[in-house]
Every structure is written in C-alpha cells, then in structure tokens.
PDB file of N, CA and C in Angstrom:
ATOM      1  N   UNK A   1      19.307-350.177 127.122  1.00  0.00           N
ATOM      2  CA  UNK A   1      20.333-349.404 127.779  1.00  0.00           C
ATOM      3  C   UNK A   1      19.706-348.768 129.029  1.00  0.00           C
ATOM      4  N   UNK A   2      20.353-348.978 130.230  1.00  0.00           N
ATOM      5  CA  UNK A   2      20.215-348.110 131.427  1.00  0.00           C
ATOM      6  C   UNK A   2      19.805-346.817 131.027  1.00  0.00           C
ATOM      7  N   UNK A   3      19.147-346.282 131.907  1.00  0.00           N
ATOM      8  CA  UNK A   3      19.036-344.320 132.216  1.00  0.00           C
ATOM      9  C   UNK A   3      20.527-344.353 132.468  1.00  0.00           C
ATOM     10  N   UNK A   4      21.351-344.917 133.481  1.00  0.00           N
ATOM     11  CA  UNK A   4      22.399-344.129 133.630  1.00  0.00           C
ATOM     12  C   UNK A   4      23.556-344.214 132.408  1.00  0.00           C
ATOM     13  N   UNK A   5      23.389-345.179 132.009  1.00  0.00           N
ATOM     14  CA  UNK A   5      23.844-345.071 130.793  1.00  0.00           C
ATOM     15  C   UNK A   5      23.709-344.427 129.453  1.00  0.00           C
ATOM     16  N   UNK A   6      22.360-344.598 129.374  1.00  0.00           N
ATOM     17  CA  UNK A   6      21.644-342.957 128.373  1.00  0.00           C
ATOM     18  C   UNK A   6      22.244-341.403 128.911  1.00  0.00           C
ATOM     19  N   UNK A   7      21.703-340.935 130.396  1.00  0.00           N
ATOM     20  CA  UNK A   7      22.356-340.242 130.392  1.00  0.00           C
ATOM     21  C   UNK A   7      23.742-340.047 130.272  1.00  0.00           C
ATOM     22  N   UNK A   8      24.890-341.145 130.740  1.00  0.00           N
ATOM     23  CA  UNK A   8      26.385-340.492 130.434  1.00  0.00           C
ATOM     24  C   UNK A   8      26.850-340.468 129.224  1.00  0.00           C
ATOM     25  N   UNK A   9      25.936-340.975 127.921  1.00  0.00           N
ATOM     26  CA  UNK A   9      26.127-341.688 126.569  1.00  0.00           C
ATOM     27  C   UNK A   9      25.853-340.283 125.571  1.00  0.00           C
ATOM     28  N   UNK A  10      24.519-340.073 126.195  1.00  0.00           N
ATOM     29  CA  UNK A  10      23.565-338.965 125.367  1.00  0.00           C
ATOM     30  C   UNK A  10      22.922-337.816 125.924  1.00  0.00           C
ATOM     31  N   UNK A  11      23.722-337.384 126.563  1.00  0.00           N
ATOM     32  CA  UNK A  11      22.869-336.445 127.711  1.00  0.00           C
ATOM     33  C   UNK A  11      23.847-335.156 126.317  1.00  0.00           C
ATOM     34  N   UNK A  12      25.163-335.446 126.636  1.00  0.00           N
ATOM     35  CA  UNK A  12      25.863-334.345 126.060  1.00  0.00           C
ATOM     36  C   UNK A  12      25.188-333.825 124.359  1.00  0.00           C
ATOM     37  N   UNK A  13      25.484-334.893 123.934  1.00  0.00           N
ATOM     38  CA  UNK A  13      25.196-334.829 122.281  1.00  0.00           C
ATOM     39  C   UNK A  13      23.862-334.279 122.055  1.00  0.00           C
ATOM     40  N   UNK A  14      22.906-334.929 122.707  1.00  0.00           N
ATOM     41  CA  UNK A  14      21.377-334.308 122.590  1.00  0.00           C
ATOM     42  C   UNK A  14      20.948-332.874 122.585  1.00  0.00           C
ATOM     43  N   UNK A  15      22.263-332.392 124.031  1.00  0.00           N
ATOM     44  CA  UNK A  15      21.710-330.948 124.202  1.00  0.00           C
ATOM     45  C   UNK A  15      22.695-330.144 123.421  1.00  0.00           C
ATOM     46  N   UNK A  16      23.679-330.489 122.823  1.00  0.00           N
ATOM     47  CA  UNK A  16      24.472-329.523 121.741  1.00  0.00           C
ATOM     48  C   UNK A  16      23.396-330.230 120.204  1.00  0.00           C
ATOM     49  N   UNK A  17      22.509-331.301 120.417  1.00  0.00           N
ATOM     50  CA  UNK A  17      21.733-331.621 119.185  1.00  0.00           C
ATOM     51  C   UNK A  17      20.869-330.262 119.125  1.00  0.00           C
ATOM     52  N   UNK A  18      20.178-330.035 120.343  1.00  0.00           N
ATOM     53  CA  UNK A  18      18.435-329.294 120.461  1.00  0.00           C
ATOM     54  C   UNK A  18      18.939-327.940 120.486  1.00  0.00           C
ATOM     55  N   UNK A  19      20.990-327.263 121.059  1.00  0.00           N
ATOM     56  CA  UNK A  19      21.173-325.631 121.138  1.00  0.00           C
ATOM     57  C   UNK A  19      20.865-325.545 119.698  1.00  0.00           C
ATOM     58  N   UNK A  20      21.694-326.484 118.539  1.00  0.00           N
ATOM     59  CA  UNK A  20      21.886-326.314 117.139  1.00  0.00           C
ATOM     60  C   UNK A  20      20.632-326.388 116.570  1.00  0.00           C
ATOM     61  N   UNK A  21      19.530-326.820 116.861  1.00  0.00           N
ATOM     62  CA  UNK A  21      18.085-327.097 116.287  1.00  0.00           C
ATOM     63  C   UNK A  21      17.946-325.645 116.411  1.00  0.00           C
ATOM     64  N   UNK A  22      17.604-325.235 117.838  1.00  0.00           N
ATOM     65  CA  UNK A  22      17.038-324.050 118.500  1.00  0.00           C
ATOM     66  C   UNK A  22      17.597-322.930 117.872  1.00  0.00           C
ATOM     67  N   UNK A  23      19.026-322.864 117.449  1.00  0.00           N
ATOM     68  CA  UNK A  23      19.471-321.676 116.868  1.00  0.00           C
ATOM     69  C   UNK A  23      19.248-322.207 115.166  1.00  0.00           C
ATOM     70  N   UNK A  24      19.046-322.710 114.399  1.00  0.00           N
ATOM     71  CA  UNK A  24      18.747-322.574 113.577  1.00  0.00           C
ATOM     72  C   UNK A  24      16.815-322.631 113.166  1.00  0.00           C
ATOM     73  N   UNK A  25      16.702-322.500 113.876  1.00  0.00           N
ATOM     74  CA  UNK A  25      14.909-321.989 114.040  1.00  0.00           C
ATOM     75  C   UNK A  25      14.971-320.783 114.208  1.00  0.00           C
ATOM     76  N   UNK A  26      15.801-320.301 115.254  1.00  0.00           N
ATOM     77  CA  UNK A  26      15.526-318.742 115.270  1.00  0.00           C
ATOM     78  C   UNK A  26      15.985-318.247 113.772  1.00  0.00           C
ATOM     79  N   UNK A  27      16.889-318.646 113.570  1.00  0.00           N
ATOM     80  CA  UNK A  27      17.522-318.121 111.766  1.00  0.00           C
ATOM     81  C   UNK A  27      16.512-318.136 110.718  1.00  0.00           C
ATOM     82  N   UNK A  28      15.895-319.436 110.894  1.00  0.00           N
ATOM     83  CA  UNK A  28      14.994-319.554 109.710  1.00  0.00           C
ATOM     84  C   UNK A  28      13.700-319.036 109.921  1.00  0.00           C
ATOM     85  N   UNK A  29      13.277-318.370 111.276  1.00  0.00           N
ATOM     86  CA  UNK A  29      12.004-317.412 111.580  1.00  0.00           C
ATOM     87  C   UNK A  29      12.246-315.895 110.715  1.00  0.00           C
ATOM     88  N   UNK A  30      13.931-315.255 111.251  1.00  0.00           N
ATOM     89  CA  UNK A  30      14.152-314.328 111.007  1.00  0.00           C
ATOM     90  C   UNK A  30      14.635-314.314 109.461  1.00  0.00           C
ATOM     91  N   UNK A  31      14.641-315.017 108.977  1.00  0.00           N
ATOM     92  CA  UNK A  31      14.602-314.817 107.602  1.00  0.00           C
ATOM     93  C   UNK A  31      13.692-315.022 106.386  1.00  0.00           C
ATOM     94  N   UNK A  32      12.821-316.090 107.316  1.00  0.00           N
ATOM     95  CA  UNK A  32      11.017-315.781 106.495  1.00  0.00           C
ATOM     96  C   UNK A  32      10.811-314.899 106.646  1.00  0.00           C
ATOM     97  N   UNK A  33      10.894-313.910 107.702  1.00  0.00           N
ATOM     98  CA  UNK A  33       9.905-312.930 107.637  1.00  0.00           C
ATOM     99  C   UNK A  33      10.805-311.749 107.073  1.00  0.00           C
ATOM    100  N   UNK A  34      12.388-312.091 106.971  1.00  0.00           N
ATOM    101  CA  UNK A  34      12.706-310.525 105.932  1.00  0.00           C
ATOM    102  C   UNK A  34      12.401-310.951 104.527  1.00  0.00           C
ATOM    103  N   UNK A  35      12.451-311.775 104.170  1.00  0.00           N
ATOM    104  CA  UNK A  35      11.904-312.529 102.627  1.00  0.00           C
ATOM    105  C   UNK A  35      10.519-312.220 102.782  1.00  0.00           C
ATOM    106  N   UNK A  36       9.350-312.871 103.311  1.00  0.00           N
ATOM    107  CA  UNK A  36       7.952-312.223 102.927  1.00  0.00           C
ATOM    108  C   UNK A  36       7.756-310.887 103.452  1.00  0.00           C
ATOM    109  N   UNK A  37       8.700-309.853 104.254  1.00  0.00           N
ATOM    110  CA  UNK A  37       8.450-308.939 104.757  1.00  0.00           C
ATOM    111  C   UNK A  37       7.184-308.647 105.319  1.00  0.00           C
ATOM    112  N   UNK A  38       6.290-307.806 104.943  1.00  0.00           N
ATOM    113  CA  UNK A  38       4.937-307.661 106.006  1.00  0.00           C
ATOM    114  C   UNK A  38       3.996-308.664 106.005  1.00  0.00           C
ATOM    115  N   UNK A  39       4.129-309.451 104.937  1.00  0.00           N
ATOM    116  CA  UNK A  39       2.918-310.375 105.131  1.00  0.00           C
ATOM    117  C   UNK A  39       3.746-311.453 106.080  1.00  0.00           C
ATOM    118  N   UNK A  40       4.584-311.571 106.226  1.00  0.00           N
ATOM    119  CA  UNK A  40       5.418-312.468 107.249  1.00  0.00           C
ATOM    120  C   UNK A  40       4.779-312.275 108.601  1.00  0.00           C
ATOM    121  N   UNK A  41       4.267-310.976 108.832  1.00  0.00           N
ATOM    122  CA  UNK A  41       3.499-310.671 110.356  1.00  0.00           C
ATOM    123  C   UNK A  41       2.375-310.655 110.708  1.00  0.00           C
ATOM    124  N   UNK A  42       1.176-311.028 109.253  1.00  0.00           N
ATOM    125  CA  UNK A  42       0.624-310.792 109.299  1.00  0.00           C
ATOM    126  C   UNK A  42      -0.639-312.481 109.616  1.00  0.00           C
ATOM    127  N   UNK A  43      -1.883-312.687 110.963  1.00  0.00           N
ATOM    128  CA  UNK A  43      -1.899-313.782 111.275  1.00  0.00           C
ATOM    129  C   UNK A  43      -3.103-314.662 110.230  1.00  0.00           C
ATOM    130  N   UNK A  44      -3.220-313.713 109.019  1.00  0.00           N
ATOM    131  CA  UNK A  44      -3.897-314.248 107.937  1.00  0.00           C
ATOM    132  C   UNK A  44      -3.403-314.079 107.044  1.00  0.00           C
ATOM    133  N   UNK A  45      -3.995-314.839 105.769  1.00  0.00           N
ATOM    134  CA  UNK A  45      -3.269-314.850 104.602  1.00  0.00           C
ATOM    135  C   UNK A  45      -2.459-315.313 104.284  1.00  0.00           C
ATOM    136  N   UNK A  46      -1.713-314.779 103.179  1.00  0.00           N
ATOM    137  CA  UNK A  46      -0.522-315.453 102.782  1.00  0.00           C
ATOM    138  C   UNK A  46       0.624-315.881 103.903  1.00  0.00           C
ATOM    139  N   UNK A  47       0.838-315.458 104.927  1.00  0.00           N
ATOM    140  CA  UNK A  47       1.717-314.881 105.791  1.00  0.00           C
ATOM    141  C   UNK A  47       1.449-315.739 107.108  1.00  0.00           C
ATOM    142  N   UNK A  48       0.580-316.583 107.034  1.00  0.00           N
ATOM    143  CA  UNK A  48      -0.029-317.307 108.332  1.00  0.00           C
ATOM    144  C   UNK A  48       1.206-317.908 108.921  1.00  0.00           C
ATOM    145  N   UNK A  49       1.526-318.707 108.338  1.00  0.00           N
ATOM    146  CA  UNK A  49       2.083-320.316 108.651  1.00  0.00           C
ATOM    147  C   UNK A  49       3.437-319.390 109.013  1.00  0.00           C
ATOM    148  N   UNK A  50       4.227-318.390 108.313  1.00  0.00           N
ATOM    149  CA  UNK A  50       5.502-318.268 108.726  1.00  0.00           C
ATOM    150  C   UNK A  50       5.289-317.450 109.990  1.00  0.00           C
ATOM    151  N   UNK A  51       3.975-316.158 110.185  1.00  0.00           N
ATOM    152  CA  UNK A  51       3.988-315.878 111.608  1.00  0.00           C
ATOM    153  C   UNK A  51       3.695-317.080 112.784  1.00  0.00           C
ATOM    154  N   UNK A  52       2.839-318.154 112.449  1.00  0.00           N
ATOM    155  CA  UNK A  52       2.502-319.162 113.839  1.00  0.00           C
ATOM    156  C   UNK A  52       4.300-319.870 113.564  1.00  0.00           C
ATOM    157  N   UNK A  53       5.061-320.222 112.807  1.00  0.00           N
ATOM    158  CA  UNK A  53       6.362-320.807 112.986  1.00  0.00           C
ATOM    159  C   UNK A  53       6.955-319.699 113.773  1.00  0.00           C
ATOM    160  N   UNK A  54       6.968-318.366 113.871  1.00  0.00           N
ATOM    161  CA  UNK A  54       7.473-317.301 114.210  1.00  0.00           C
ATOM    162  C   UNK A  54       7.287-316.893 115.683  1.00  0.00           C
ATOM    163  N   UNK A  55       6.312-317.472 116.097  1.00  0.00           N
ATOM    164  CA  UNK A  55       5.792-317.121 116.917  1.00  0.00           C
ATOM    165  C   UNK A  55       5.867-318.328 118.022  1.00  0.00           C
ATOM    166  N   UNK A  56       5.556-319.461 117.407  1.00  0.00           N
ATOM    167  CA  UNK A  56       5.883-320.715 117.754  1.00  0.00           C
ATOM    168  C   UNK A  56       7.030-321.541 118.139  1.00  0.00           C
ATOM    169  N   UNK A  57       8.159-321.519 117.445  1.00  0.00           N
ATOM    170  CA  UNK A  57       9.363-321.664 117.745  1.00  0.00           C
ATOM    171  C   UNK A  57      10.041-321.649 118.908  1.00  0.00           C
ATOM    172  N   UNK A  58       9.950-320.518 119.752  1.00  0.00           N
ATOM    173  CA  UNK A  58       9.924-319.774 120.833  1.00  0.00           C
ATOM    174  C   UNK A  58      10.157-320.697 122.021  1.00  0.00           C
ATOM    175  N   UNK A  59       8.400-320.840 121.943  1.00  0.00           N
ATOM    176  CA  UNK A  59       7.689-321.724 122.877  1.00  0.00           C
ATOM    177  C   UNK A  59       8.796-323.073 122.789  1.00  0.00           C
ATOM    178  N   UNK A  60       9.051-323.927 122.027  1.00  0.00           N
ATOM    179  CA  UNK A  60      10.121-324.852 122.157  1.00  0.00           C
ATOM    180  C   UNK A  60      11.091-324.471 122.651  1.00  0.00           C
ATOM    181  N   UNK A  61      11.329-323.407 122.262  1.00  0.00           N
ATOM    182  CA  UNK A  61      13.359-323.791 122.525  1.00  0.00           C
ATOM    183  C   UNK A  61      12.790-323.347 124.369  1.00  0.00           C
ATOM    184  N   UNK A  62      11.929-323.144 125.078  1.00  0.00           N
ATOM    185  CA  UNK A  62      11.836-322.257 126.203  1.00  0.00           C
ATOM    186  C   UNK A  62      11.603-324.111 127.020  1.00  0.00           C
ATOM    187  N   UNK A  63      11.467-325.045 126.092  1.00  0.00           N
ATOM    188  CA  UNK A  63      10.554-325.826 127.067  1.00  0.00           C
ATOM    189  C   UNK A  63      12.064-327.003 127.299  1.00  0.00           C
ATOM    190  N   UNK A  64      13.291-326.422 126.391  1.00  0.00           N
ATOM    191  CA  UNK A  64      14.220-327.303 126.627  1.00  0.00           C
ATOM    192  C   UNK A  64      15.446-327.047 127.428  1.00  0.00           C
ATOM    193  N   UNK A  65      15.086-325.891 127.406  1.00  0.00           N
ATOM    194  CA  UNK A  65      16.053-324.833 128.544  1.00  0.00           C
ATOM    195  C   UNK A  65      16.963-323.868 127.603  1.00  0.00           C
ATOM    196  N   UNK A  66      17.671-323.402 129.208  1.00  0.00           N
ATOM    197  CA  UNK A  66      17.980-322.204 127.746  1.00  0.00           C
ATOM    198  C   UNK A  66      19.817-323.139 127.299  1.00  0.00           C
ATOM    199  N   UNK A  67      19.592-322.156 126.080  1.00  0.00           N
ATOM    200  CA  UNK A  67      20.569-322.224 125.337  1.00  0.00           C
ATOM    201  C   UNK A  67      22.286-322.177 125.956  1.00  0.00           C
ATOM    202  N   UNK A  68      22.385-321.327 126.847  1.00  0.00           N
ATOM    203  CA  UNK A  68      23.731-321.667 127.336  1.00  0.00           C
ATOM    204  C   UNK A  68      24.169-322.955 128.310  1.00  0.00           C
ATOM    205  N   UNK A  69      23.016-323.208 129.270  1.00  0.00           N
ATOM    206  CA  UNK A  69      22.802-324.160 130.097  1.00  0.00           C
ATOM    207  C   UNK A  69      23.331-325.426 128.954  1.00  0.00           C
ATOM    208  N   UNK A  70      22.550-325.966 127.815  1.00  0.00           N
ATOM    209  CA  UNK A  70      22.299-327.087 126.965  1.00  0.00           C
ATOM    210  C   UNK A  70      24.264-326.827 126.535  1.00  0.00           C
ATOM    211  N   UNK A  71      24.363-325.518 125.791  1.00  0.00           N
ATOM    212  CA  UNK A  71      25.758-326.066 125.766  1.00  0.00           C
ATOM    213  C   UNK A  71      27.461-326.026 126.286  1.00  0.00           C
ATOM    214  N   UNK A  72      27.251-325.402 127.731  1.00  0.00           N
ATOM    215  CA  UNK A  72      27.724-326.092 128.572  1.00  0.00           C
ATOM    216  C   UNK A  72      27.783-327.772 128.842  1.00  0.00           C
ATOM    217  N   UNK A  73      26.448-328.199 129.075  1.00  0.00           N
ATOM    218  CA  UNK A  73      26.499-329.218 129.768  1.00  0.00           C
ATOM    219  C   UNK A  73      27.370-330.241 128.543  1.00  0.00           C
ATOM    220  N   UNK A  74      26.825-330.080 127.071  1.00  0.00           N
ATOM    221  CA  UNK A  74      27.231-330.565 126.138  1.00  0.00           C
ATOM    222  C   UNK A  74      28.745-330.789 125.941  1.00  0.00           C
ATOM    223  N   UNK A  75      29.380-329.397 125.851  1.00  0.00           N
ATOM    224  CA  UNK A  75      30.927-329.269 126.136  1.00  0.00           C
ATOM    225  C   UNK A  75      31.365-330.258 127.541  1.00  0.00           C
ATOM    226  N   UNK A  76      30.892-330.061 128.471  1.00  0.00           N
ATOM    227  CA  UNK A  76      31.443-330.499 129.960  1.00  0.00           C
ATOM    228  C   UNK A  76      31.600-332.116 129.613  1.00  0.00           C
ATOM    229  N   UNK A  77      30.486-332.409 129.088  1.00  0.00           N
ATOM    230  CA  UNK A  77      30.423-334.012 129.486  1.00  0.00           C
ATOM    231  C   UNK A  77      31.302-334.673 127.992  1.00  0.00           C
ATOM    232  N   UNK A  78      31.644-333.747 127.260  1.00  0.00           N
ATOM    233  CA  UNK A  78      32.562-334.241 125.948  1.00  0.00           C
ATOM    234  C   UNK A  78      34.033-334.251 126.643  1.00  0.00           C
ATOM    235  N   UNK A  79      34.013-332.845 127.437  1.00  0.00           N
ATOM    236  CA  UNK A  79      35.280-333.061 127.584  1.00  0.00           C
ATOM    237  C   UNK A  79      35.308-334.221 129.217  1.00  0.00           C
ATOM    238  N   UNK A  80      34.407-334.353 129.807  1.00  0.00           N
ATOM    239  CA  UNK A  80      34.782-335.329 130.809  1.00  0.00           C
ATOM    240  C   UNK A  80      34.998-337.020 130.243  1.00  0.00           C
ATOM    241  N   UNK A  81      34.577-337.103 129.153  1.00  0.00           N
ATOM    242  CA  UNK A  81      34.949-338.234 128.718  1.00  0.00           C
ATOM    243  C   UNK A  81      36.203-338.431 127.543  1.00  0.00           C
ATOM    244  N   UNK A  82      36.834-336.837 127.166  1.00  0.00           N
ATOM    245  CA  UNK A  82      37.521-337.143 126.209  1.00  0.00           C
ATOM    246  C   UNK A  82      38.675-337.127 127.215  1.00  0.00           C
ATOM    247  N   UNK A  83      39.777-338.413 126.184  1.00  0.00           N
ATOM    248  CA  UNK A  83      40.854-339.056 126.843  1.00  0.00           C
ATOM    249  C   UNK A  83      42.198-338.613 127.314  1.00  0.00           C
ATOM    250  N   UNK A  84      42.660-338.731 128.435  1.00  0.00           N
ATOM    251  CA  UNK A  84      43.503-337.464 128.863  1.00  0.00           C
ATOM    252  C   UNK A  84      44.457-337.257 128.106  1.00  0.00           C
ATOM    253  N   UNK A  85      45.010-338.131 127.065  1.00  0.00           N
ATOM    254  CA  UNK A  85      46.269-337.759 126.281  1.00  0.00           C
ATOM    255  C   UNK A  85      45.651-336.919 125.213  1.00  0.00           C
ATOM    256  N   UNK A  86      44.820-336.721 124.926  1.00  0.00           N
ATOM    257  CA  UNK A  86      44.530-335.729 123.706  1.00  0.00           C
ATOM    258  C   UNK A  86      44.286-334.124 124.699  1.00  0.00           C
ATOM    259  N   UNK A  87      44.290-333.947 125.823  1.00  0.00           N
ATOM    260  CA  UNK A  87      44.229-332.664 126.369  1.00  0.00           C
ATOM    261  C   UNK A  87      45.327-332.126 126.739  1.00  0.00           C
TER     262      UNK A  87
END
C-alpha cells in the first residue's frame, strides 16, 4: 500500500488507537500507585517497576503528540470520509 494511501486509510484510526492507549496508561499509573500506595513511589523495592511505569508512560504519550491534536485529527478524517447521506 502507498504512504498516501496509509495515510488516508490509517492516519485517523491510529491516532484515536495511541489517544485511547495514552489515556488508559495514565489510568493504570494512577491506580497502581493508589493500590500500592507509598511503596508505589518509592524507586526501590517492592514499588520499582510501578514507579519506572509511572514515571515512564509520560515520556510516550509526549513522543506521539498531544492528546487533543491525535483526536481531532482522528474525528476529522472519519468524518471526511463518512458518506454524505448518513450526515
């Protein structure tokens, strides 16, 4: 398949794929750490792995853009292809 075809195919779906990834990472950061509570913050011990996910997470969703941008574009290009009798 073409790029230009990838993009008009999958440009939309991908970035309403990665807002829905991105917001359910932030969910599942903020709720390890009210479930392990302090050891959740803490960068040893029991508590490691959910602070570097915690901490980590972040860094992704920052490298895919932000979150309103992704679903805009997502909405725009659904509705530029959805068919004029259903609008």
């Amino acid at each position: 398949m073409p790029y230009s075809e990838q993009a008009k195919h999958l440009g939309g779906p991908i970035a309403l794929l990665k807002m829905s990834c991105t917001r359910a990472a932030h969910e599942i950061a903020d709720e390890s750490v009210q479930i392990w509570g302090g050891r959740g913050l803490t960068q040893t011990g029991m508590g490691r792995v959910i602070e570097n996910f915690n901490r980590g997470y972040k860094f992704d969703a920052i490298l895919g853009g932000a979150e309103e941008v992704l679903g805009d574009l997502g909405v725009r290009q659904a509705m530029k292809f959805m068919p004029k009798a259903v609008l």
